[in-house]
N, C-alpha and C. Protein backbone atom coordinates (compact mmCIF):
# COMPACT_ATOMS: atom_id res chain seq x y z
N UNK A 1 25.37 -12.12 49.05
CA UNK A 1 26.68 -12.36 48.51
C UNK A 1 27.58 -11.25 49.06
N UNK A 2 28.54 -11.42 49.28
CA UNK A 2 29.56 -10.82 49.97
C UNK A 2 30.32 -9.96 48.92
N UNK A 3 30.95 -8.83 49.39
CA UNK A 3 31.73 -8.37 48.92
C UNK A 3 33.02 -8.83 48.13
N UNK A 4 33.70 -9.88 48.75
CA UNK A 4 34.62 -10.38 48.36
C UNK A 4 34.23 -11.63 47.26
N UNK A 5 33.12 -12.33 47.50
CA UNK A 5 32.55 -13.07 46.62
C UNK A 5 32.46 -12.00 45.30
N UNK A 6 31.43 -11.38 45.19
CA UNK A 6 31.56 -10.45 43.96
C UNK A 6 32.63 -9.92 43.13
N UNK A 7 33.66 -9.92 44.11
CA UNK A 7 34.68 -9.35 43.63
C UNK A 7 35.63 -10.42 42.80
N UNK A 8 35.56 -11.73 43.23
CA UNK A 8 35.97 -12.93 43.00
C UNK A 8 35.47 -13.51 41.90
N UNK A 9 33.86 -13.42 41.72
CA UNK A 9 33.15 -13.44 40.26
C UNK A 9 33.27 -12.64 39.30
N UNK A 10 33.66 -11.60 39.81
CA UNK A 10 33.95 -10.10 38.68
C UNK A 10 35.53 -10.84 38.10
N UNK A 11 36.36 -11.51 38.70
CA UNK A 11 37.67 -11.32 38.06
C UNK A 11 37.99 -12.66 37.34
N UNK A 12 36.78 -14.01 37.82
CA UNK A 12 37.23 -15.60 37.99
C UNK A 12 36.05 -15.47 36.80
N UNK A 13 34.74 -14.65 36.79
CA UNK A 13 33.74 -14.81 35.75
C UNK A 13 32.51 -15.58 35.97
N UNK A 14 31.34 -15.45 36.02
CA UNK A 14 30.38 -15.77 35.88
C UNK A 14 29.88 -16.70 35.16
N UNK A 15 29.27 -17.67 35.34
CA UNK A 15 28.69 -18.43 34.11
C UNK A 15 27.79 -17.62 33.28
N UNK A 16 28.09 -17.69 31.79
CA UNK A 16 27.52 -16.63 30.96
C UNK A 16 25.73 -16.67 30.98
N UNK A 17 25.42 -15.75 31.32
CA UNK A 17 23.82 -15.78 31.24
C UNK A 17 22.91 -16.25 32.90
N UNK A 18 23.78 -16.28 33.64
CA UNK A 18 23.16 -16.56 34.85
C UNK A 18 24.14 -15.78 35.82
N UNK A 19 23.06 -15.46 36.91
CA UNK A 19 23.67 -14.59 37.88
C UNK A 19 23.09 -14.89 38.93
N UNK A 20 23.26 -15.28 40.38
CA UNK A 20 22.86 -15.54 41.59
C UNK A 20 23.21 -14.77 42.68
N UNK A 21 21.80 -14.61 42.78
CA UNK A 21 21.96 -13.59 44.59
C UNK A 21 20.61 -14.22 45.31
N UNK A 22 21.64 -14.84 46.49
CA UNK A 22 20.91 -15.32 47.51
C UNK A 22 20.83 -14.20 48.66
N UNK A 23 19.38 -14.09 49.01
CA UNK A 23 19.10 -13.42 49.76
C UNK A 23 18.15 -13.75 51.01
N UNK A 24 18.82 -13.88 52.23
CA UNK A 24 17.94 -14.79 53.28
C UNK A 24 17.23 -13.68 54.39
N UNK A 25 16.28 -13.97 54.20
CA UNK A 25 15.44 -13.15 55.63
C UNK A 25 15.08 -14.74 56.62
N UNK A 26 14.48 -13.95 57.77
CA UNK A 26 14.19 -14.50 58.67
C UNK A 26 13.50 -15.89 58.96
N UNK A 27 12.46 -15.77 57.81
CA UNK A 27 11.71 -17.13 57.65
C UNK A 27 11.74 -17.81 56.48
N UNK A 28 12.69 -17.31 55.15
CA UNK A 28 12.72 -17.85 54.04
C UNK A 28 13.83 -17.49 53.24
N UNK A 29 14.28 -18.46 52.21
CA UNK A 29 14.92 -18.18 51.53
C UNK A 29 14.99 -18.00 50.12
N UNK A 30 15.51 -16.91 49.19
CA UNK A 30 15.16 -16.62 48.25
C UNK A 30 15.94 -16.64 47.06
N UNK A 31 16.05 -17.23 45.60
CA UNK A 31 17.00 -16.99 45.16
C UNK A 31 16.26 -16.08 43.85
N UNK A 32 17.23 -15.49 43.57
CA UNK A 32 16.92 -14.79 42.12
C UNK A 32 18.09 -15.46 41.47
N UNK A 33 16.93 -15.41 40.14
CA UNK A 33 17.91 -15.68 39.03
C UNK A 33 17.56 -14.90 37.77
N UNK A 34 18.61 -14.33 37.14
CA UNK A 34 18.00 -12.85 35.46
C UNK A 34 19.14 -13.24 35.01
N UNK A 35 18.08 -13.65 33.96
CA UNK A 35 18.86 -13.81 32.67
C UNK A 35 19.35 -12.83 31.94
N UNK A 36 20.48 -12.82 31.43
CA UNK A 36 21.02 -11.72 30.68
C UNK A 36 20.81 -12.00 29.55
N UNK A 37 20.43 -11.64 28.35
CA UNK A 37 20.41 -11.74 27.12
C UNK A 37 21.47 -10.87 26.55
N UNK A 38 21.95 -11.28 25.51
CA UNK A 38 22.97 -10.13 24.12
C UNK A 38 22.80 -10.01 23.27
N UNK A 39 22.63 -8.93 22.50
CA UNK A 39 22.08 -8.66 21.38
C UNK A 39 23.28 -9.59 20.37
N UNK A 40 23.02 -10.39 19.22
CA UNK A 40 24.25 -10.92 18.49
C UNK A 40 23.66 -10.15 17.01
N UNK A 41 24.81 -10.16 15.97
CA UNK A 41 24.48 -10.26 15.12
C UNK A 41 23.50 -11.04 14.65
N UNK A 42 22.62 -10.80 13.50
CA UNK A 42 21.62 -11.59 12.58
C UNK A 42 22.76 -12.46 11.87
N UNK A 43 22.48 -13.97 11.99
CA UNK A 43 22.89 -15.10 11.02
C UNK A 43 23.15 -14.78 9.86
N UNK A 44 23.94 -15.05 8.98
CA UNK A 44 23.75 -14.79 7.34
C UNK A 44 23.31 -15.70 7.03
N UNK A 45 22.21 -15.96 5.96
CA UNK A 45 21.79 -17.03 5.55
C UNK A 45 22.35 -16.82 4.07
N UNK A 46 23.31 -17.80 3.69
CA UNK A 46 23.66 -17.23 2.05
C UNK A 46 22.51 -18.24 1.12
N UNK A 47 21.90 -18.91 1.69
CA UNK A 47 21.10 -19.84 0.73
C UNK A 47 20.18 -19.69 0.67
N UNK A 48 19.91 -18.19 0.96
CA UNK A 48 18.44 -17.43 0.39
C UNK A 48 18.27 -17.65 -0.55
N UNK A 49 16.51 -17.74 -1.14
CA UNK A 49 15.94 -17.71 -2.37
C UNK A 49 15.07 -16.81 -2.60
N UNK A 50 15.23 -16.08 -3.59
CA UNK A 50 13.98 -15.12 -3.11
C UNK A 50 13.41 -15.29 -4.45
N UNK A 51 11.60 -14.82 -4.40
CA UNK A 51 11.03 -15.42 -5.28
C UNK A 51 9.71 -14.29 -5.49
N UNK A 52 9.47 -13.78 -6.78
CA UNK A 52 8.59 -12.77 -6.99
C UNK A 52 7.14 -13.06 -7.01
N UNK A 53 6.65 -12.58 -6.38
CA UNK A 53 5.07 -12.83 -6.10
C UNK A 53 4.08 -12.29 -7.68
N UNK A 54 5.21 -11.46 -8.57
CA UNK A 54 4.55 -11.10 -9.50
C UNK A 54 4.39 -11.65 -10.42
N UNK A 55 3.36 -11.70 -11.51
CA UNK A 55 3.48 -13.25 -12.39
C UNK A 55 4.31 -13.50 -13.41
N UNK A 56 4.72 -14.37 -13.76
CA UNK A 56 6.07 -14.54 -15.09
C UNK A 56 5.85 -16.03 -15.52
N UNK A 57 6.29 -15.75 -17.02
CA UNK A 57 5.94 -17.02 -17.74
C UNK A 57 6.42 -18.61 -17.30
N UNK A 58 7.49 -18.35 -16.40
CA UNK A 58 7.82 -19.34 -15.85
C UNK A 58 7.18 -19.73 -14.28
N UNK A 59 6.51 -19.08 -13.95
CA UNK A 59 5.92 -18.88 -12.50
C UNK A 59 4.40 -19.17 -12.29
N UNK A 60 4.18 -20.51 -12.16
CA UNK A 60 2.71 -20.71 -11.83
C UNK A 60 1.65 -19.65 -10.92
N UNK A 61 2.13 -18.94 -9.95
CA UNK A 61 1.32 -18.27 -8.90
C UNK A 61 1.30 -17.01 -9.21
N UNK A 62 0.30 -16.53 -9.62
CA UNK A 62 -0.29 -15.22 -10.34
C UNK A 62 -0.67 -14.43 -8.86
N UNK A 63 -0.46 -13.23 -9.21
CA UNK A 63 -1.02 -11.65 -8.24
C UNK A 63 -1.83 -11.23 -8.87
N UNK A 64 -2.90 -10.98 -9.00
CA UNK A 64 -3.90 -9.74 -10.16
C UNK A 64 -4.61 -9.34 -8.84
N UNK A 65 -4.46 -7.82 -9.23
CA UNK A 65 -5.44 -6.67 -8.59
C UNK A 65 -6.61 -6.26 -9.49
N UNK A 66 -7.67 -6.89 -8.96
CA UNK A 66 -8.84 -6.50 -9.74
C UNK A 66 -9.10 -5.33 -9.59
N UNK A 67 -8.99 -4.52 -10.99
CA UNK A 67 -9.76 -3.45 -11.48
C UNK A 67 -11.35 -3.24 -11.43
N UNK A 68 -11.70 -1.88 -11.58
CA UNK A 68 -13.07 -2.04 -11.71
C UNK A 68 -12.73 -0.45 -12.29
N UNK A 69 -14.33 -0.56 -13.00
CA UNK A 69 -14.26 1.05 -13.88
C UNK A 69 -15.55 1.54 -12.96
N UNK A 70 -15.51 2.82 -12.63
CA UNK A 70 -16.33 3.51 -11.66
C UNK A 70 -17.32 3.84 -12.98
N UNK A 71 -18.44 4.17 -12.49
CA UNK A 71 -19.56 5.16 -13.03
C UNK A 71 -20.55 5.74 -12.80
N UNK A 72 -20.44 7.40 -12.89
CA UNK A 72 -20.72 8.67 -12.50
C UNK A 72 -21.60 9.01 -13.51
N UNK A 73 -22.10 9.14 -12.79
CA UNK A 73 -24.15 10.01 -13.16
C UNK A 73 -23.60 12.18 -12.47
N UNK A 74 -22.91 12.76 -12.66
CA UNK A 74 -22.62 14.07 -11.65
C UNK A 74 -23.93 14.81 -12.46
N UNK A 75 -24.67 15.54 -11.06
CA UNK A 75 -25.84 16.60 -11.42
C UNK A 75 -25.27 17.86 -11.04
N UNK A 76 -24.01 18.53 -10.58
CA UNK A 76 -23.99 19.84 -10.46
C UNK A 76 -21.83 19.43 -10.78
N UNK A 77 -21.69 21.21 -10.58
CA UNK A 77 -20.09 20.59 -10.83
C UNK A 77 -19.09 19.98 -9.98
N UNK A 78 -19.90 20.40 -8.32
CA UNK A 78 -19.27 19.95 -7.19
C UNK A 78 -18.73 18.01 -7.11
N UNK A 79 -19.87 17.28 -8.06
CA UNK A 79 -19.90 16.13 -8.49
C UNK A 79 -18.33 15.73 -8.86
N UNK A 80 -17.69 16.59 -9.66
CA UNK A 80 -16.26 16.20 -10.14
C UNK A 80 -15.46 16.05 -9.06
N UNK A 81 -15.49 16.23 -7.86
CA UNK A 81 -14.34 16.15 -6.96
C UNK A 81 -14.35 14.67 -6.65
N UNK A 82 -15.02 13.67 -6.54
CA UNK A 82 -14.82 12.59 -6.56
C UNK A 82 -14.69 11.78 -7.53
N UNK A 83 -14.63 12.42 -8.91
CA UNK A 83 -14.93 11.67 -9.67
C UNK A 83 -12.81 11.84 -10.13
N UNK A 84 -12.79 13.11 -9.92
CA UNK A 84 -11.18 13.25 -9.71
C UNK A 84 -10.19 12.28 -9.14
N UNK A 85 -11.37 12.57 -7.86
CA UNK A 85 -9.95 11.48 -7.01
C UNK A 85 -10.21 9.90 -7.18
N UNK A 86 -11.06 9.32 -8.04
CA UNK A 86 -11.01 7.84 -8.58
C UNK A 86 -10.10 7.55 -9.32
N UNK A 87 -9.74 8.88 -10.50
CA UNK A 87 -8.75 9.22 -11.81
C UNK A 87 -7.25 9.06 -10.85
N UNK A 88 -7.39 10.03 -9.83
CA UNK A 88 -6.30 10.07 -9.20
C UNK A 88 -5.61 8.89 -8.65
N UNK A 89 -6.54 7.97 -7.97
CA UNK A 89 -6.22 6.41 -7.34
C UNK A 89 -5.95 5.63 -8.45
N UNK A 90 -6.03 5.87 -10.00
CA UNK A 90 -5.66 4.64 -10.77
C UNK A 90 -6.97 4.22 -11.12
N UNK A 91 -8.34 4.50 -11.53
CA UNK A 91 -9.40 4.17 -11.78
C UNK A 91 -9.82 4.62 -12.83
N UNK A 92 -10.52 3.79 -13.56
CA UNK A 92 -10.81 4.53 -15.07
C UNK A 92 -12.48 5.00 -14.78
N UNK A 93 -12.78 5.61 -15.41
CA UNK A 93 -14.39 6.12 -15.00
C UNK A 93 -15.27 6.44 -16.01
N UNK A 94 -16.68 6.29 -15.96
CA UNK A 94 -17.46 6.25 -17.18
C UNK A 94 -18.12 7.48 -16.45
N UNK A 95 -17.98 8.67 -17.20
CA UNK A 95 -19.17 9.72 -16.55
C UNK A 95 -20.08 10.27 -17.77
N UNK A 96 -21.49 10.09 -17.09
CA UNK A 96 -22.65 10.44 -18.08
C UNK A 96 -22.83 11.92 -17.70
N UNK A 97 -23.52 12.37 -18.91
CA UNK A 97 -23.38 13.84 -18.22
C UNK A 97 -25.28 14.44 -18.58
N UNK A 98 -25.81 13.16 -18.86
CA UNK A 98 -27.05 13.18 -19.20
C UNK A 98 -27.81 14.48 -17.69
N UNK A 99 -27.91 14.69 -16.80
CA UNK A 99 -28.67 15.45 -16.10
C UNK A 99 -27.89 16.47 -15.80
N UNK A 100 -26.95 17.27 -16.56
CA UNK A 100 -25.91 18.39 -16.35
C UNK A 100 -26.50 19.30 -17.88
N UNK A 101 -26.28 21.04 -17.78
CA UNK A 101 -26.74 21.71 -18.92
C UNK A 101 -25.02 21.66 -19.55
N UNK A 102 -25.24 22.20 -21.08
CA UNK A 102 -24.37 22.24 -21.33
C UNK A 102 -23.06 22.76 -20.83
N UNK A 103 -23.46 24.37 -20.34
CA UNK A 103 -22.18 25.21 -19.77
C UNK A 103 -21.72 24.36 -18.75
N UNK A 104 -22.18 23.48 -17.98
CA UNK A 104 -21.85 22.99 -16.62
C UNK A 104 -21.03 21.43 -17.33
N UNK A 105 -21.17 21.11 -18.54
CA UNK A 105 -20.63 19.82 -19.10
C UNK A 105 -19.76 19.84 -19.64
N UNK A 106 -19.32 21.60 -20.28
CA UNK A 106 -18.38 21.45 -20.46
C UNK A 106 -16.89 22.23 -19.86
N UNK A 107 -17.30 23.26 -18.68
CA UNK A 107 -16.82 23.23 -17.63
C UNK A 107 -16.11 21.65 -16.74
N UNK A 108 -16.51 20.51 -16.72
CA UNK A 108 -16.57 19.69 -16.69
C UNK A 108 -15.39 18.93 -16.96
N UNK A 109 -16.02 18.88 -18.59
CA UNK A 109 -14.74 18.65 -19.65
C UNK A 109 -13.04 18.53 -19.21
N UNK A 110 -13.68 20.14 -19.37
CA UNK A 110 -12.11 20.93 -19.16
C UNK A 110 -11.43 20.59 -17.87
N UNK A 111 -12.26 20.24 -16.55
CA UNK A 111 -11.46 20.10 -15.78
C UNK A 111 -10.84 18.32 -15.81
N UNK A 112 -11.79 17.90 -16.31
CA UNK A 112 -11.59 16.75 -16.22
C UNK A 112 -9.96 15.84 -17.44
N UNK A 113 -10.00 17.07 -18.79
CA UNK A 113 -8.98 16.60 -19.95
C UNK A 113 -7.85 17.07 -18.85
N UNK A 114 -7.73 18.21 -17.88
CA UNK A 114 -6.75 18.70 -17.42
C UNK A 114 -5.92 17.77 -16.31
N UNK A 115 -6.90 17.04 -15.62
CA UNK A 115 -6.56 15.95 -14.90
C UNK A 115 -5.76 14.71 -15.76
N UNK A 116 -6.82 14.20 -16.96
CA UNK A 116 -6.27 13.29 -16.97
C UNK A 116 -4.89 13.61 -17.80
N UNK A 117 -4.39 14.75 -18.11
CA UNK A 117 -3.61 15.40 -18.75
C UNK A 117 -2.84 15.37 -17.83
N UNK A 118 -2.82 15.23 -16.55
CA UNK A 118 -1.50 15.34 -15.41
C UNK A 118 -1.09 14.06 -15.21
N UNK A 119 -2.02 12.95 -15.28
CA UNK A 119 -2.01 11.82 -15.29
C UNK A 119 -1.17 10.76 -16.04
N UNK A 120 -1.37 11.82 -17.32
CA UNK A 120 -1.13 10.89 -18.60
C UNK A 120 -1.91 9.86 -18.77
N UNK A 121 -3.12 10.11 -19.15
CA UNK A 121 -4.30 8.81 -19.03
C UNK A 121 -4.63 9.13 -20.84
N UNK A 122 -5.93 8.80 -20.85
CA UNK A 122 -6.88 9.12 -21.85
C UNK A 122 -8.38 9.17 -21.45
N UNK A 123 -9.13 10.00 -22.65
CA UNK A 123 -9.83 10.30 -22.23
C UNK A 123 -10.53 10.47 -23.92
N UNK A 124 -11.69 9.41 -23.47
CA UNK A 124 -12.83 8.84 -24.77
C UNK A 124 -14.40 9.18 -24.88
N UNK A 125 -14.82 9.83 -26.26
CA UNK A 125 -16.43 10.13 -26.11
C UNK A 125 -16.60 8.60 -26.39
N UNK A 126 -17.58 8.50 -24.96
CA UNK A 126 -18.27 6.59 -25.76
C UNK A 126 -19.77 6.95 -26.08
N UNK A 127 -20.34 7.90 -25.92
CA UNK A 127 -21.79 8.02 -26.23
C UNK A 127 -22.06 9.74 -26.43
N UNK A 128 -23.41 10.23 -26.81
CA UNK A 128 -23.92 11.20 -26.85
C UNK A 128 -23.68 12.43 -25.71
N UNK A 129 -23.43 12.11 -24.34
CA UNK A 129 -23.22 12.58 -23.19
C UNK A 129 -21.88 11.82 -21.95
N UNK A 130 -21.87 10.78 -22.67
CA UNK A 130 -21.02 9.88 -22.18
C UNK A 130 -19.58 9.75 -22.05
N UNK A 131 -18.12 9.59 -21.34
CA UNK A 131 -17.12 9.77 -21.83
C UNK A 131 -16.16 8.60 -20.94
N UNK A 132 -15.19 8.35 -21.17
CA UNK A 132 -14.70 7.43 -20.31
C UNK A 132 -13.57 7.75 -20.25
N UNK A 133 -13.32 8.06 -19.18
CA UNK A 133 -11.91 8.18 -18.74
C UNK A 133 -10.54 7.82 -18.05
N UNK A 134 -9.99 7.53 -18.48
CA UNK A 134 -8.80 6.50 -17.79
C UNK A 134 -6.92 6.67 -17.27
N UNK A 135 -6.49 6.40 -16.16
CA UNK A 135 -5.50 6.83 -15.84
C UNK A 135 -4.18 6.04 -16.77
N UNK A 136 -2.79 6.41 -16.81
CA UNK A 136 -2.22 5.83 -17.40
C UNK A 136 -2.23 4.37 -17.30
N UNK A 137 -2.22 3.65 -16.15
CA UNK A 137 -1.96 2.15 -16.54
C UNK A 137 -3.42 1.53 -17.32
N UNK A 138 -4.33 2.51 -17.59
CA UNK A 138 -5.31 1.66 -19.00
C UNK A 138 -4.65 2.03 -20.02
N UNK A 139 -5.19 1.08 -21.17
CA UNK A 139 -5.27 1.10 -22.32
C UNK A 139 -6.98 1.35 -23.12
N UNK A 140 -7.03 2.62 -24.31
CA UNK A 140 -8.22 2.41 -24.97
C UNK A 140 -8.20 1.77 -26.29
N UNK A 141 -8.59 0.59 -26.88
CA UNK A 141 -8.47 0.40 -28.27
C UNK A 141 -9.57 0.37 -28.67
N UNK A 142 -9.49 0.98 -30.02
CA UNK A 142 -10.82 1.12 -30.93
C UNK A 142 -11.17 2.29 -30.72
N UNK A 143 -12.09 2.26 -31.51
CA UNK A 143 -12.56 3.71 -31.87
C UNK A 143 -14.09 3.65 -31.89
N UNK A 144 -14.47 4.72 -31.05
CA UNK A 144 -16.36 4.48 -31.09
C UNK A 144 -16.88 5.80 -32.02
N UNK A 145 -15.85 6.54 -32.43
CA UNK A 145 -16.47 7.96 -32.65
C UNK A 145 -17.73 7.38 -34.17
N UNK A 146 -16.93 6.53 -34.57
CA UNK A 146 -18.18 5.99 -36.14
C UNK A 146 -19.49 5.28 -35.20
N UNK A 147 -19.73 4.93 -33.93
CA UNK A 147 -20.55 4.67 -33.44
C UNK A 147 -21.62 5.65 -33.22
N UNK A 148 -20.85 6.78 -32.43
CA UNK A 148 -21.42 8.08 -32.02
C UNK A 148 -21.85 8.98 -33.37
N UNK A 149 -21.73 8.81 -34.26
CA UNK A 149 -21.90 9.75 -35.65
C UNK A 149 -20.89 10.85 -35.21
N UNK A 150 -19.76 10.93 -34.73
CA UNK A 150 -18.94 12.22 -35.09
C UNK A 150 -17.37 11.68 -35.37
């Protein structure tokens, strides 16, 4: 394309989105063609609906994240660091403390009321050695302590 051609498309205009340059060698001829694309605005769609995946009395299609309650057997105190970070993820946890001596159970304890104390959880004797512990989104109802004799 010639100089003056170009110059002639630059001022007369292009067909939008196509551009031609012929280019001839010796034994063939070649055309290119590139597409130009333009970024446009996004469409407005005003007749969006939007619709909650979460469940409501009017809403047939339920979400539930199954829960599960962990449970911990810990034999030394190093045992609590995972049993922490279950409390920490939103997990409620049953820890026996049946193969721990006392000083080490209730070392234990303490770290463990302190957690769920950051949490805002609760935290229940369900047995002799036993305790269950839970982050805020549980609930505990009832009472086992007339179970346990204390």
């Amino acid at each position: 394309m010639s100089l003056s051609e170009k110059l002639s498309n630059w001022f007369n205009g292009v067909p939008e989105g196509e551009y031609y340059e012929e280019v001839t060698d010796s034994k063939q001829a070649v055309s290119t063609n590139t597409d130009v694309t333009r970024a446009s605005e996004p469409e407005k769609d005003n007749n969006r609906q939007v619709m909650s995946l979460m469940s409501s009395k009017n809403n047939s299609t339920t979400v539930q994240r199954e829960q599960k309650i962990m449970v911990f057997d810990p034999s030394v105190f190093s045992d609590v660091k995972n049993i922490g970070k279950m409390i920490l993820n939103g997990r409620a946890v049953i820890v026996n403390f049946r193969k721990m001596d006392e000083n080490q159970i209730h070392r234990v304890i303490d770290f463990l009321s302190g957690l769920i104390f950051a949490v805002n959880g609760d935290m229940q004797r369900i047995g002799e050695k036993i305790f269950l512990c839970t982050p805020k989104n549980f609930k505990i109802e009832g009472d086992l302590s007339n179970l346990t004799g204390r």
